[in-house]
N, C-alpha and C. Protein backbone atom coordinates (compact mmCIF):
# COMPACT_ATOMS: atom_id res chain seq x y z
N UNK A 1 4.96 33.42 2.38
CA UNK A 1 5.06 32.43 1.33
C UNK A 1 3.99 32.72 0.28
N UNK A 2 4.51 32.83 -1.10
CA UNK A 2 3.59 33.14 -2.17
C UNK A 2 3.28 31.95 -2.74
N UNK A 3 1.66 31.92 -2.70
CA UNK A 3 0.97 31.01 -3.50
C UNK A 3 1.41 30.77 -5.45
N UNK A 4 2.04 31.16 -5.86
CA UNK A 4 2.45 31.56 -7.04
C UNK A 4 3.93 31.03 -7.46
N UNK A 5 4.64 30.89 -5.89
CA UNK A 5 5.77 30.16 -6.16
C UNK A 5 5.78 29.20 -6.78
N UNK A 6 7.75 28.61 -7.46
CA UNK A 6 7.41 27.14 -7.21
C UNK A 6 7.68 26.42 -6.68
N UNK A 7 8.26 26.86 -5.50
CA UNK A 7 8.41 25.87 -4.62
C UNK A 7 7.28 25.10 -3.47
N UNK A 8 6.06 26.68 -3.78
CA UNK A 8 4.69 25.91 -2.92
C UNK A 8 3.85 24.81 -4.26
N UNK A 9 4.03 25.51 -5.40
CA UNK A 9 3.25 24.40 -6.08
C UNK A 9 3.52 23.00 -6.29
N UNK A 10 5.18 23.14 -5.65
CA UNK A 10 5.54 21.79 -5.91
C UNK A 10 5.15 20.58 -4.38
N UNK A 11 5.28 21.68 -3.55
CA UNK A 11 4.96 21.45 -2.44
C UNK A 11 3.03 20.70 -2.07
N UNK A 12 2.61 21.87 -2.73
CA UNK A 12 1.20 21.46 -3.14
C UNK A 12 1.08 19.46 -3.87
N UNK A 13 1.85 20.12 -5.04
CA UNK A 13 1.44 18.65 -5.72
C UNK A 13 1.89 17.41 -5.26
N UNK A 14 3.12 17.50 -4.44
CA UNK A 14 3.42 16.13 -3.33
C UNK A 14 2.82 16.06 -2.69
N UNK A 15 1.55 17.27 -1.79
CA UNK A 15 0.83 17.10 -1.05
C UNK A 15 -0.13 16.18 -1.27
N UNK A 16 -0.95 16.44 -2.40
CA UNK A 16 -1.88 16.14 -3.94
C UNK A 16 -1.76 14.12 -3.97
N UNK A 17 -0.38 14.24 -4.34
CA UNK A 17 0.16 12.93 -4.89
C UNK A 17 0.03 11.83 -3.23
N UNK A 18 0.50 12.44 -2.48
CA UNK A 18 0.82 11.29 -1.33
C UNK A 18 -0.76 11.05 -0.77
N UNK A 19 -1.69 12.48 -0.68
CA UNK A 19 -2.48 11.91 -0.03
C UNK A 19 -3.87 10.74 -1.38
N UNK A 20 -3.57 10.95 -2.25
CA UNK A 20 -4.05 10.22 -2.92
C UNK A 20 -3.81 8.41 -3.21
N UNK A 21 -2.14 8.66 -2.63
CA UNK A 21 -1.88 7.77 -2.59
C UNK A 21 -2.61 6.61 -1.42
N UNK A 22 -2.37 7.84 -0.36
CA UNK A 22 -3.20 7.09 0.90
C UNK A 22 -4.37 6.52 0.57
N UNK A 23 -5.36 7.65 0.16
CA UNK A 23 -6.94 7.04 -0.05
C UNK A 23 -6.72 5.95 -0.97
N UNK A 24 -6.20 5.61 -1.84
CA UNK A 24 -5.49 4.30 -2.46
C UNK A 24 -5.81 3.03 -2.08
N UNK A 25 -4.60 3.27 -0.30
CA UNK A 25 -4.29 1.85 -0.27
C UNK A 25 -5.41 1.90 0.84
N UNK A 26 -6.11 3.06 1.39
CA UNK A 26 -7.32 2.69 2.00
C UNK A 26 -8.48 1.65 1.35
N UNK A 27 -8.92 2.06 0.07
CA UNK A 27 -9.61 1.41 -0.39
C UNK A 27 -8.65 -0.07 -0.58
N UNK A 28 -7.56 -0.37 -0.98
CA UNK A 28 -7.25 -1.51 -1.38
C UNK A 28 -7.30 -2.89 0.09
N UNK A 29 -7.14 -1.88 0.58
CA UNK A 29 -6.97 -2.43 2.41
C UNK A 29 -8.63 -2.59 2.33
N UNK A 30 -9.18 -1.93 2.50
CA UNK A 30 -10.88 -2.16 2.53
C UNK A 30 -11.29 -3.61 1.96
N UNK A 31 -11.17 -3.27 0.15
CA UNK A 31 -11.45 -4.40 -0.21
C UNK A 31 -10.30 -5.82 -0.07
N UNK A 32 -9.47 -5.68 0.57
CA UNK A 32 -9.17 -7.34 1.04
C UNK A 32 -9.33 -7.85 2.25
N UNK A 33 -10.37 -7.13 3.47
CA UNK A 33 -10.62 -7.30 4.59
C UNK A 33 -12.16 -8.42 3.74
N UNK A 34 -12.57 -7.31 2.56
CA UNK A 34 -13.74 -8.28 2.45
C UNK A 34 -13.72 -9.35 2.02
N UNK A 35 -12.33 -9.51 0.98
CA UNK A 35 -12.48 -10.75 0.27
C UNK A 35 -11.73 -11.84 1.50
N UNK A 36 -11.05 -11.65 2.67
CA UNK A 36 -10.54 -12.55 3.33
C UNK A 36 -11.58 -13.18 4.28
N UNK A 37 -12.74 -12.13 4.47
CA UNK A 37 -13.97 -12.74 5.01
C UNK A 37 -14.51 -14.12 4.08
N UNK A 38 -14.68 -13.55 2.82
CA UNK A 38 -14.93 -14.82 1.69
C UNK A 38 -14.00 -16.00 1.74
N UNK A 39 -12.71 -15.73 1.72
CA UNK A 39 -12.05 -17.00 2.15
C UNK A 39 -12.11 -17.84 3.23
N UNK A 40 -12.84 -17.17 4.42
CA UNK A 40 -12.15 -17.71 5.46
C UNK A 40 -13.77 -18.80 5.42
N UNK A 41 -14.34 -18.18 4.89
CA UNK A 41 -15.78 -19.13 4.60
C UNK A 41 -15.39 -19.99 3.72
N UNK A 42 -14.52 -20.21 2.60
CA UNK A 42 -14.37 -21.01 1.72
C UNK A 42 -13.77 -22.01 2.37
N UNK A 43 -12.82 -21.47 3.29
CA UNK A 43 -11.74 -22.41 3.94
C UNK A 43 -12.25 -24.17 4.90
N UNK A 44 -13.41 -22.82 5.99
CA UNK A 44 -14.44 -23.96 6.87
C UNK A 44 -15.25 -24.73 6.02
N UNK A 45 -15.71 -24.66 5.13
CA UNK A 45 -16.28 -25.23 3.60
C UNK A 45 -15.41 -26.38 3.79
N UNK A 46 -14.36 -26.38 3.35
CA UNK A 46 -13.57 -27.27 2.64
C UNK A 46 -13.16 -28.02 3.76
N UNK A 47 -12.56 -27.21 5.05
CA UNK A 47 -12.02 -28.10 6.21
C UNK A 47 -13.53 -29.44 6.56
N UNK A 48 -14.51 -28.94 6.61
CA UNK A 48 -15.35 -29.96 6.63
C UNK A 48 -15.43 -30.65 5.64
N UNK A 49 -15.71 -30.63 4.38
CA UNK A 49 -15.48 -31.61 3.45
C UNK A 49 -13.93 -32.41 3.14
N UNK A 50 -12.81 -31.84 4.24
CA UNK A 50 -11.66 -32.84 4.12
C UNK A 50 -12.03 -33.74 5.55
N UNK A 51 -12.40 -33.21 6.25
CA UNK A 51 -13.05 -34.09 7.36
C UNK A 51 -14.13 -35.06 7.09
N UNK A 52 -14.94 -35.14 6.28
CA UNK A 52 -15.90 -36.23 6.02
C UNK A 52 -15.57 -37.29 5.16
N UNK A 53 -14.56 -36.60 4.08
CA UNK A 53 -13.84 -37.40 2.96
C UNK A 53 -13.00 -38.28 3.69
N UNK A 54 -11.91 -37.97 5.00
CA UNK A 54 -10.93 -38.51 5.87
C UNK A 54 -11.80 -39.62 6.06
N UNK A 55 -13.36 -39.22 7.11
CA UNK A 55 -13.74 -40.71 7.67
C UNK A 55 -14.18 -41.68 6.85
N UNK A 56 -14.63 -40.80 5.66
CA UNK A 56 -14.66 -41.88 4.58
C UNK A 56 -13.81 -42.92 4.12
N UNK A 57 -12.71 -41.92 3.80
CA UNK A 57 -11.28 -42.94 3.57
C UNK A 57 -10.74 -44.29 4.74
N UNK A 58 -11.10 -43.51 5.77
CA UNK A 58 -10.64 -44.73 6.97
C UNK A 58 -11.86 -45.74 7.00
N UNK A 59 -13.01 -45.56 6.82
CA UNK A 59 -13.66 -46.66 6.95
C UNK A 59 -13.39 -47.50 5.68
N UNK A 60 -13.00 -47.15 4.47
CA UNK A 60 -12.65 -48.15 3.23
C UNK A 60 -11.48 -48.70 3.62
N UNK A 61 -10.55 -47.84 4.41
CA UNK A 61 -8.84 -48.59 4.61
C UNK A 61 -9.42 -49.73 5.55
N UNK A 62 -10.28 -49.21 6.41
CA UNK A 62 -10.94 -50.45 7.50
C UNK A 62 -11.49 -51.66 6.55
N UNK A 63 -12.66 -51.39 5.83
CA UNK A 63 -12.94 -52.46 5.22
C UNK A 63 -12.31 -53.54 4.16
N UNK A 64 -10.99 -52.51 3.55
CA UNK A 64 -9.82 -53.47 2.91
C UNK A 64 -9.26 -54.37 3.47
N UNK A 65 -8.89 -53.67 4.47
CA UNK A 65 -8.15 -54.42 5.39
C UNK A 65 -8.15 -55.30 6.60
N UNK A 66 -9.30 -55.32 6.57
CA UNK A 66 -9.83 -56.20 7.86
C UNK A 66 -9.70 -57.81 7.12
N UNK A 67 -10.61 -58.50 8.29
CA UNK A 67 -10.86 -60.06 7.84
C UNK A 67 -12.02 -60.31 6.97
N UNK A 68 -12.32 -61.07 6.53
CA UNK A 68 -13.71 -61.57 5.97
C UNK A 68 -15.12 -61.23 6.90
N UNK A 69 -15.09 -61.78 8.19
CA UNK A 69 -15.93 -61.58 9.00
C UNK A 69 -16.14 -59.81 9.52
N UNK A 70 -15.00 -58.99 9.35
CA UNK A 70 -15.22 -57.85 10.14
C UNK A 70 -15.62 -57.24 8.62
N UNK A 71 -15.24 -57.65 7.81
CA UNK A 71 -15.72 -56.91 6.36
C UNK A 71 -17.37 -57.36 6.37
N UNK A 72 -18.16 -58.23 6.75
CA UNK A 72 -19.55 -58.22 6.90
C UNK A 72 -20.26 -57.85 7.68
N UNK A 73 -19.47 -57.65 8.68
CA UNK A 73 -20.08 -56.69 9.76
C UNK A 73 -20.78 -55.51 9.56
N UNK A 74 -18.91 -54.95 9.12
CA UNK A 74 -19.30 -53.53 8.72
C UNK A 74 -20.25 -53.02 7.67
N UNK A 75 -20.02 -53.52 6.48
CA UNK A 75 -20.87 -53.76 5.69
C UNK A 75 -22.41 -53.50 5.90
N UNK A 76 -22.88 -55.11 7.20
CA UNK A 76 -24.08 -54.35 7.82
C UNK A 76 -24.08 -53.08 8.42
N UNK A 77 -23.20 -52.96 8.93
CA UNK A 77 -23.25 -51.93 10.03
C UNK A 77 -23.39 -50.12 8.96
N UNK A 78 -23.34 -50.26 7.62
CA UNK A 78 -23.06 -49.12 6.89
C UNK A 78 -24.33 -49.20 5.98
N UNK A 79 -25.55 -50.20 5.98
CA UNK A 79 -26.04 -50.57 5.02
C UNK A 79 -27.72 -50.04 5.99
């Protein structure tokens, strides 16, 4: 097989093309392992701040909705 052909140069440059392609989606694969690390921190972030906001909300649905007397309770009981 002659280096000079063209059927090796063509051969060559698909070679060229695919593996470039690879190192590609290596890097693209790389960088979204990192950014899903960043999310998954953003995520526990937020799952706790929908968890504190929740007990928040239920103790106001509590204090709407209760009686007069359990609304002073609590009241103390938050004060």
């Amino acid at each position: 097989m002659e280096i000079n052909s063209p059927f090796t140069m063509v051969v060559i440059i698909v070679l060229i093309s695919v593996g470039a392609g690879v190192i590609n989606n290596y890097f693209k694969m790389r960088a979204g392992r990192e950014s899903d690390a960043e999310s998954r921190a953003d995520v526990e972030r937020m799952q706790g701040e929908i968890d504190r906001l929740t007990e928040r909300v239920r103790v106001l649905e509590t204090i709407a909705t209760d009686k007069d007397e359990r609304l002073r309770e609590e009241i103390r009981r938050l004060a």
